[in-house]
N, C-alpha and C. Protein backbone atom coordinates (compact mmCIF):
# COMPACT_ATOMS: atom_id res chain seq x y z
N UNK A 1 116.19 115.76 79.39
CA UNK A 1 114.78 115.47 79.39
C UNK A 1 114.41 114.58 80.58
N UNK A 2 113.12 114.67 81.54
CA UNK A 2 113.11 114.18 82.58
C UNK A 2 112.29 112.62 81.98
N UNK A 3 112.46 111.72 82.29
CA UNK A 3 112.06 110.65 82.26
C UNK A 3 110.49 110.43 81.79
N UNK A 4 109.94 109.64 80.73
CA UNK A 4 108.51 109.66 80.86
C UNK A 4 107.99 108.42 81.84
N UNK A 5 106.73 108.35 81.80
CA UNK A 5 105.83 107.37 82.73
C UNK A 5 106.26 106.53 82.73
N UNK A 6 106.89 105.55 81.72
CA UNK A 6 106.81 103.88 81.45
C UNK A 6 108.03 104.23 82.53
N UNK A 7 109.32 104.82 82.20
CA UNK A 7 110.64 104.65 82.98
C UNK A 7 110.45 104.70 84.25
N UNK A 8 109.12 106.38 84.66
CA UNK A 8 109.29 106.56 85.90
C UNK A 8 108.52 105.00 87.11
N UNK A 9 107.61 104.94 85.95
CA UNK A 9 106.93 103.33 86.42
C UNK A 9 107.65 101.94 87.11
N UNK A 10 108.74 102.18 85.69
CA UNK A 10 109.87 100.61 86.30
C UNK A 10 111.13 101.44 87.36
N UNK A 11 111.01 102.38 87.30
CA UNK A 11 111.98 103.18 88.57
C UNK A 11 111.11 102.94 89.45
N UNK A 12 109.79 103.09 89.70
CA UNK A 12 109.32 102.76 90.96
C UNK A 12 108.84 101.25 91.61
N UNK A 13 109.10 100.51 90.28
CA UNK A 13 109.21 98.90 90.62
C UNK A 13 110.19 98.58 91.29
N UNK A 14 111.67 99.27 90.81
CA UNK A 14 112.93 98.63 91.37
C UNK A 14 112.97 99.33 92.40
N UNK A 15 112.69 100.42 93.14
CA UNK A 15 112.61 101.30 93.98
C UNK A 15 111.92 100.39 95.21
N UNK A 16 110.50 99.90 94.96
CA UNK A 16 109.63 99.59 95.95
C UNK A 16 109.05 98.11 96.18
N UNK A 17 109.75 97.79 95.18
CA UNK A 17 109.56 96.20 94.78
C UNK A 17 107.85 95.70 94.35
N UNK A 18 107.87 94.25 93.68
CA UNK A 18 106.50 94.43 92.61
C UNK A 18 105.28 93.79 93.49
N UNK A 19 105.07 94.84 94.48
CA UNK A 19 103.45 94.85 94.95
C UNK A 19 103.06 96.39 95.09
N UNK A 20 101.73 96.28 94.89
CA UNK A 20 100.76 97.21 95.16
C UNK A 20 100.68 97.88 96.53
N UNK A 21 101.13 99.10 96.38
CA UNK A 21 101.35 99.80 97.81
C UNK A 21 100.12 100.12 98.53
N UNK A 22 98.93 99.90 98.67
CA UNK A 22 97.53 99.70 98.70
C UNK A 22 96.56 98.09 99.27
N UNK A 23 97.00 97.47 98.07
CA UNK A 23 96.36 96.18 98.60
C UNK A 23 97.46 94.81 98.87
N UNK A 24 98.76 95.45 98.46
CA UNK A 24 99.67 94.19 98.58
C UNK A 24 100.02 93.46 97.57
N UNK A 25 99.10 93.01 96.95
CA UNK A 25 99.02 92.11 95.73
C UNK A 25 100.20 92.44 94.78
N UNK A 26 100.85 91.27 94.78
CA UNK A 26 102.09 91.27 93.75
C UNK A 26 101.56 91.43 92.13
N UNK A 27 102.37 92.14 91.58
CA UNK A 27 102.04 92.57 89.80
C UNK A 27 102.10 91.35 89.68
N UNK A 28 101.60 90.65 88.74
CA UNK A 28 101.81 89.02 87.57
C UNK A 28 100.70 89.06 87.43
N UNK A 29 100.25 88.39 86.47
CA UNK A 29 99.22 87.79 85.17
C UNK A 29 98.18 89.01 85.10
N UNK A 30 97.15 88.86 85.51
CA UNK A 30 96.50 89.84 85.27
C UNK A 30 96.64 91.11 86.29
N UNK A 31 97.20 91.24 87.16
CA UNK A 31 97.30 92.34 88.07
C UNK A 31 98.50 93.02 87.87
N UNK A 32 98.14 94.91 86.75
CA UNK A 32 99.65 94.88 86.38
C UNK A 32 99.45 96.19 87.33
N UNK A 33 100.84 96.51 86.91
CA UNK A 33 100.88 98.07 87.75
C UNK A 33 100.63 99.37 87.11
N UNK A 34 100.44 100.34 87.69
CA UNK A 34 99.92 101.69 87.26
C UNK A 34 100.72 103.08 87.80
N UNK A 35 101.18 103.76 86.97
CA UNK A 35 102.04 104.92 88.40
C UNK A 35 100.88 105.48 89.14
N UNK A 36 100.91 105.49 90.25
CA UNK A 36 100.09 106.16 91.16
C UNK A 36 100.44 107.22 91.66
N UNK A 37 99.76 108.73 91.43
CA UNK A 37 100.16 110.07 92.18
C UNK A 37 100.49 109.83 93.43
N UNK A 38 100.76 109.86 95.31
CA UNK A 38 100.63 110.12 96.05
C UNK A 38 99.95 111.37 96.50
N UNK A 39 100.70 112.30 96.06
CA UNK A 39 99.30 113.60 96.00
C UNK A 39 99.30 113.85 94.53
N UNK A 40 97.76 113.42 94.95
CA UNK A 40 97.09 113.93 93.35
C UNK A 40 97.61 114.66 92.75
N UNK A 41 97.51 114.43 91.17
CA UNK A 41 98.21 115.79 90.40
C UNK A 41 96.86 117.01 90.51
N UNK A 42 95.50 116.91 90.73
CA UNK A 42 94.49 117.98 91.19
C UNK A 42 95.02 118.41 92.25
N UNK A 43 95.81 117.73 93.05
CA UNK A 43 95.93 118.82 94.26
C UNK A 43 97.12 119.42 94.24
N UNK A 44 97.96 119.43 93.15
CA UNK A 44 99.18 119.82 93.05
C UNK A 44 100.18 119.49 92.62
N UNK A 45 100.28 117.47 93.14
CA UNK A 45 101.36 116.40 92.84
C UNK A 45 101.52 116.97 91.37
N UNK A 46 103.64 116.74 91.44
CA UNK A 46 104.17 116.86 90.84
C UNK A 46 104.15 115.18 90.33
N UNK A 47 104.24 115.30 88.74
CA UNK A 47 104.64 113.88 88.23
C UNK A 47 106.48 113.48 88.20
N UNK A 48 106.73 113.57 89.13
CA UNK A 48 108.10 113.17 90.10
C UNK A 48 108.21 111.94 90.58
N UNK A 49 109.39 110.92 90.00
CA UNK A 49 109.49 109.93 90.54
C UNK A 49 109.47 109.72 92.17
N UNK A 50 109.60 111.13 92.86
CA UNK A 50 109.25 111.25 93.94
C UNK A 50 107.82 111.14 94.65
N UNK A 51 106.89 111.47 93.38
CA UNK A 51 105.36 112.02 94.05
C UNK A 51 104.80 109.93 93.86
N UNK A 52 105.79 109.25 92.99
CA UNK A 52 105.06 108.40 92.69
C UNK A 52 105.43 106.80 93.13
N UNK A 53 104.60 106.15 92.91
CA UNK A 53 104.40 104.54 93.71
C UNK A 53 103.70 103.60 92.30
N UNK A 54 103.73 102.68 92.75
CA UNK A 54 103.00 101.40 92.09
C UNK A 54 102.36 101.29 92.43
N UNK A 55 100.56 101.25 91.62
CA UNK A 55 99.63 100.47 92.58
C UNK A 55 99.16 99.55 91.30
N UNK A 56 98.10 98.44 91.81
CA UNK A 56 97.16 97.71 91.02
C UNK A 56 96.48 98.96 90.56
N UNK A 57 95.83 98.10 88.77
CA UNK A 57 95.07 98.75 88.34
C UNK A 57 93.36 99.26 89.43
N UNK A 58 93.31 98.09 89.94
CA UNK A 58 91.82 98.57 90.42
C UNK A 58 91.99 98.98 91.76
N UNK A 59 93.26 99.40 92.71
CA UNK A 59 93.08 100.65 93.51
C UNK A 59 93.77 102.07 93.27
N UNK A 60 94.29 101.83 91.83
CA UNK A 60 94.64 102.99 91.22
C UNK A 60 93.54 103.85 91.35
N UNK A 61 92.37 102.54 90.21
CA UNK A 61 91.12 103.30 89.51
C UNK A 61 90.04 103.95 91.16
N UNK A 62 90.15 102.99 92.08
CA UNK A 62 89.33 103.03 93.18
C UNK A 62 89.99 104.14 93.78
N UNK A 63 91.17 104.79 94.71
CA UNK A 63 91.64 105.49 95.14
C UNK A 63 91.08 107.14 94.49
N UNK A 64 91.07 107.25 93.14
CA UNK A 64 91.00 108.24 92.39
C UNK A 64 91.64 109.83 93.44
N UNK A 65 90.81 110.21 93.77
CA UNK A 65 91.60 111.87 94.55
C UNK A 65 91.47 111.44 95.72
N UNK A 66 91.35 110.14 96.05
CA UNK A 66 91.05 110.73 97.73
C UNK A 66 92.56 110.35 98.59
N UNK A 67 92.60 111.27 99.83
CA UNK A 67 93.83 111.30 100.17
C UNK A 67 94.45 110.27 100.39
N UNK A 68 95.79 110.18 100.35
CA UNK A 68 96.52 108.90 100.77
C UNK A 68 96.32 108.49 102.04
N UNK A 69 96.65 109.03 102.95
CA UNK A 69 96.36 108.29 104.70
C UNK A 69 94.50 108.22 104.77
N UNK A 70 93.67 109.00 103.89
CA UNK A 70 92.51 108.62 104.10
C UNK A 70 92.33 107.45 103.55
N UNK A 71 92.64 106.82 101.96
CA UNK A 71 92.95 106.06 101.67
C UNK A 71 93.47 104.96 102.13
N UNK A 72 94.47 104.97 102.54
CA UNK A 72 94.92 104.02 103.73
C UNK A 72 94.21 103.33 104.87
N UNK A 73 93.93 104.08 105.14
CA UNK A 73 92.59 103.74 106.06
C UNK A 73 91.53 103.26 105.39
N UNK A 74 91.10 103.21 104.24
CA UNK A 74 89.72 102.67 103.55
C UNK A 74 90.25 101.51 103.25
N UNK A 75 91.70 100.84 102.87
CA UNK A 75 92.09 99.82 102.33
C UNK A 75 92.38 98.88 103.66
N UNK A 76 92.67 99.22 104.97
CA UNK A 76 92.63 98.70 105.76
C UNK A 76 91.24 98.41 106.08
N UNK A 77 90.37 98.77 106.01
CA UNK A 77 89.21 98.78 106.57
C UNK A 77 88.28 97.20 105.61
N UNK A 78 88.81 97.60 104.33
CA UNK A 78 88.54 96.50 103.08
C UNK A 78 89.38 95.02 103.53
N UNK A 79 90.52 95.08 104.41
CA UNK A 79 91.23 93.79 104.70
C UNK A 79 91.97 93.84 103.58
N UNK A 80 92.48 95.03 103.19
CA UNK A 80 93.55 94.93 102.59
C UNK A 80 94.96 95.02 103.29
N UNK A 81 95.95 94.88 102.61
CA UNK A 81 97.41 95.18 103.20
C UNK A 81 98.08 95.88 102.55
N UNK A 82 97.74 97.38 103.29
CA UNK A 82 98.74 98.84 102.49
C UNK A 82 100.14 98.52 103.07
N UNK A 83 100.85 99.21 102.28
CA UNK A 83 102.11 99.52 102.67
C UNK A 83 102.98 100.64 102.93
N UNK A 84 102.06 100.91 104.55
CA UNK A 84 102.29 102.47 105.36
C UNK A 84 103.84 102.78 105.56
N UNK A 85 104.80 101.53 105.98
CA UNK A 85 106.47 102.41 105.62
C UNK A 85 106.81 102.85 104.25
N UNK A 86 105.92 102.43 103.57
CA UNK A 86 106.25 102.66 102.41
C UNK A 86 105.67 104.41 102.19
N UNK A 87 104.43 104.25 102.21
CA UNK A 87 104.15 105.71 101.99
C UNK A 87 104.79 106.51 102.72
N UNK A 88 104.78 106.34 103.85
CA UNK A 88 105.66 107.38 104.63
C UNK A 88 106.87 107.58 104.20
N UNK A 89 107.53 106.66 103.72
CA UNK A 89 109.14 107.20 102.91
C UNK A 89 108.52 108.15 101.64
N UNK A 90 107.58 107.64 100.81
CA UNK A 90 107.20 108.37 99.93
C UNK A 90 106.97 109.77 100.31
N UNK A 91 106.45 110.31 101.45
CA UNK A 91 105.69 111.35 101.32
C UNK A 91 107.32 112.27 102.21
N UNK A 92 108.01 111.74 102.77
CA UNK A 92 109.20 112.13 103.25
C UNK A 92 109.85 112.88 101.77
N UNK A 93 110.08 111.48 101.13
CA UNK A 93 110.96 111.85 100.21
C UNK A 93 110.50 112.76 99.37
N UNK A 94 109.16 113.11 99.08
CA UNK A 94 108.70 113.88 97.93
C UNK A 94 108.75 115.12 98.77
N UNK A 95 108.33 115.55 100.03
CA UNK A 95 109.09 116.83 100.84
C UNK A 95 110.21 117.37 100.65
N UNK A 96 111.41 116.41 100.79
CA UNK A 96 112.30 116.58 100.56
C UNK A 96 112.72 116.83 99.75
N UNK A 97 112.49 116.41 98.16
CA UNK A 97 112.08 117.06 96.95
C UNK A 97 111.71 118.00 96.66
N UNK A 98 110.39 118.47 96.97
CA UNK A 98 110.32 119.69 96.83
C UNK A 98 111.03 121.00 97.54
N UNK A 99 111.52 120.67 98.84
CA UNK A 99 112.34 121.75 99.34
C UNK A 99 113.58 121.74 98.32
N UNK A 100 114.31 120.73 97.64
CA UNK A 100 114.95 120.98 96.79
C UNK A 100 115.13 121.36 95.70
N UNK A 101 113.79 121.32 94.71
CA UNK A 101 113.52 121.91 93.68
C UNK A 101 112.62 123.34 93.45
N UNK A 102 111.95 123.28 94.79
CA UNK A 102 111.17 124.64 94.78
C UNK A 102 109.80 124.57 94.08
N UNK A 103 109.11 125.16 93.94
CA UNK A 103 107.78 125.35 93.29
C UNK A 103 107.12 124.72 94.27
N UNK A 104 105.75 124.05 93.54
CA UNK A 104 104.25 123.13 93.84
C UNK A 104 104.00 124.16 95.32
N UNK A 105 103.68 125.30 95.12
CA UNK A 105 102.54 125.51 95.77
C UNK A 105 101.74 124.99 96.61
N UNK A 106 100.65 124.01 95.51
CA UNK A 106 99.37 124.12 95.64
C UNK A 106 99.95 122.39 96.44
N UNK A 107 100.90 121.85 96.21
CA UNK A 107 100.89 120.65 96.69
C UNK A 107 101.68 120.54 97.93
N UNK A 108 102.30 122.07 98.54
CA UNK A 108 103.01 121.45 99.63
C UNK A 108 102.25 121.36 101.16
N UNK A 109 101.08 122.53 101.04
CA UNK A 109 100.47 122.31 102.23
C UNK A 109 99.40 121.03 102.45
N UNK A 110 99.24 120.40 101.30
CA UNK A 110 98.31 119.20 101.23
C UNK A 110 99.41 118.16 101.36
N UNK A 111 100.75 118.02 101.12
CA UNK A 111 101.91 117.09 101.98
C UNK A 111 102.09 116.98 103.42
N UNK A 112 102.26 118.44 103.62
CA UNK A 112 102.40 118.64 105.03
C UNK A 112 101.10 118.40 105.82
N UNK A 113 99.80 118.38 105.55
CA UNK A 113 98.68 117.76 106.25
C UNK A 113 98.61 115.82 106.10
N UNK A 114 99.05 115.77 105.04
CA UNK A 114 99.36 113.87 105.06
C UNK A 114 100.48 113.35 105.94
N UNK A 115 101.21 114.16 105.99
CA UNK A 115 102.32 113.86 106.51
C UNK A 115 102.33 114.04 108.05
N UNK A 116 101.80 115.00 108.80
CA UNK A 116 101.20 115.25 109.89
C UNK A 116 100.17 114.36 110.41
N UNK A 117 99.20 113.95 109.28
CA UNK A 117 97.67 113.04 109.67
C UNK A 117 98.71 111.52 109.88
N UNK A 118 99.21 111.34 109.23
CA UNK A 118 100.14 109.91 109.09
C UNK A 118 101.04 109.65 110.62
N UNK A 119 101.49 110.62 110.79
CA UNK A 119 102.35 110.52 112.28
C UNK A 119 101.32 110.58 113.63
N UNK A 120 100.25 111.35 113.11
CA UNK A 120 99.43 111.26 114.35
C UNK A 120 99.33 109.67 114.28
N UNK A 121 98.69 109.22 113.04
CA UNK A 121 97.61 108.16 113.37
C UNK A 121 99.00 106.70 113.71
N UNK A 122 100.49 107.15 113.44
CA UNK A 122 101.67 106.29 114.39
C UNK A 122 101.40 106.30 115.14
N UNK A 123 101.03 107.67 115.84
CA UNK A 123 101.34 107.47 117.64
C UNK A 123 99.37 107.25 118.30
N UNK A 124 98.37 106.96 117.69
CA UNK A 124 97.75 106.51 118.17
C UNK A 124 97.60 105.22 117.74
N UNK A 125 98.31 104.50 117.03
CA UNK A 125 98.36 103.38 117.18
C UNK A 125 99.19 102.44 118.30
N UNK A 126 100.27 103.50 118.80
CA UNK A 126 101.16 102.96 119.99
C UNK A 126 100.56 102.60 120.97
């Protein structure tokens, strides 16, 4: 049986350590964590400890479908502090995943455009 939420949740605590891959903010007292799709499960995301991250509840709720590197960019823009090596391993690793397990369709060409938009916006930051 593949793991449910709560496990895949604290797999992605020990995985990524306890801040919010979005705004930074460390989990404690009132700021807990939430599994966060990377690609939406509407656009395809598999619920794969691969597809998934930690965020705060309120850029879980705020993020809702919109893309991750677009996202990224809205949280920078807010003076927040995302955590872009981070997604980028994420969106690596969940590629890599799926070439290994096969299926998601509907979610690999919406990887491969994040994953593409993400490296551009590396090298125009150089």
């Amino acid at each position: 049986m593949p793991p449910d939420r709560a496990a895949r949740l604290q797999a992605a605590l020990e995985r990524d350590g306890p801040t919010c891959i979005w705004c930074g903010r460390e989990f404690a007292g009132l700021v807990l964590p939430t599994t966060e799709h990377v690609v939406p499960r509407v656009k395809g995301g598999p619920s794969w400890l691969a597809n998934e991250v930690a965020a705060c509840r309120r850029c879980n709720a705020a993020r809702g479908h919109t893309a991750p590197v677009e996202w990224l960019e809205e949280c920078r823009g807010r003076g927040w502090q995302p955590d872009e090596p981070r997604l980028a391993r994420v969106l690596g690793d969940l590629a890599r995943a799926i070439e290994a397990r096969g299926g998601q369709r509907r979610a690999r060409p919406y990887l491969d455009a994040q994953v593409r938009r993400l490296r551009r916006r590396g090298r125009a930051a150089s």
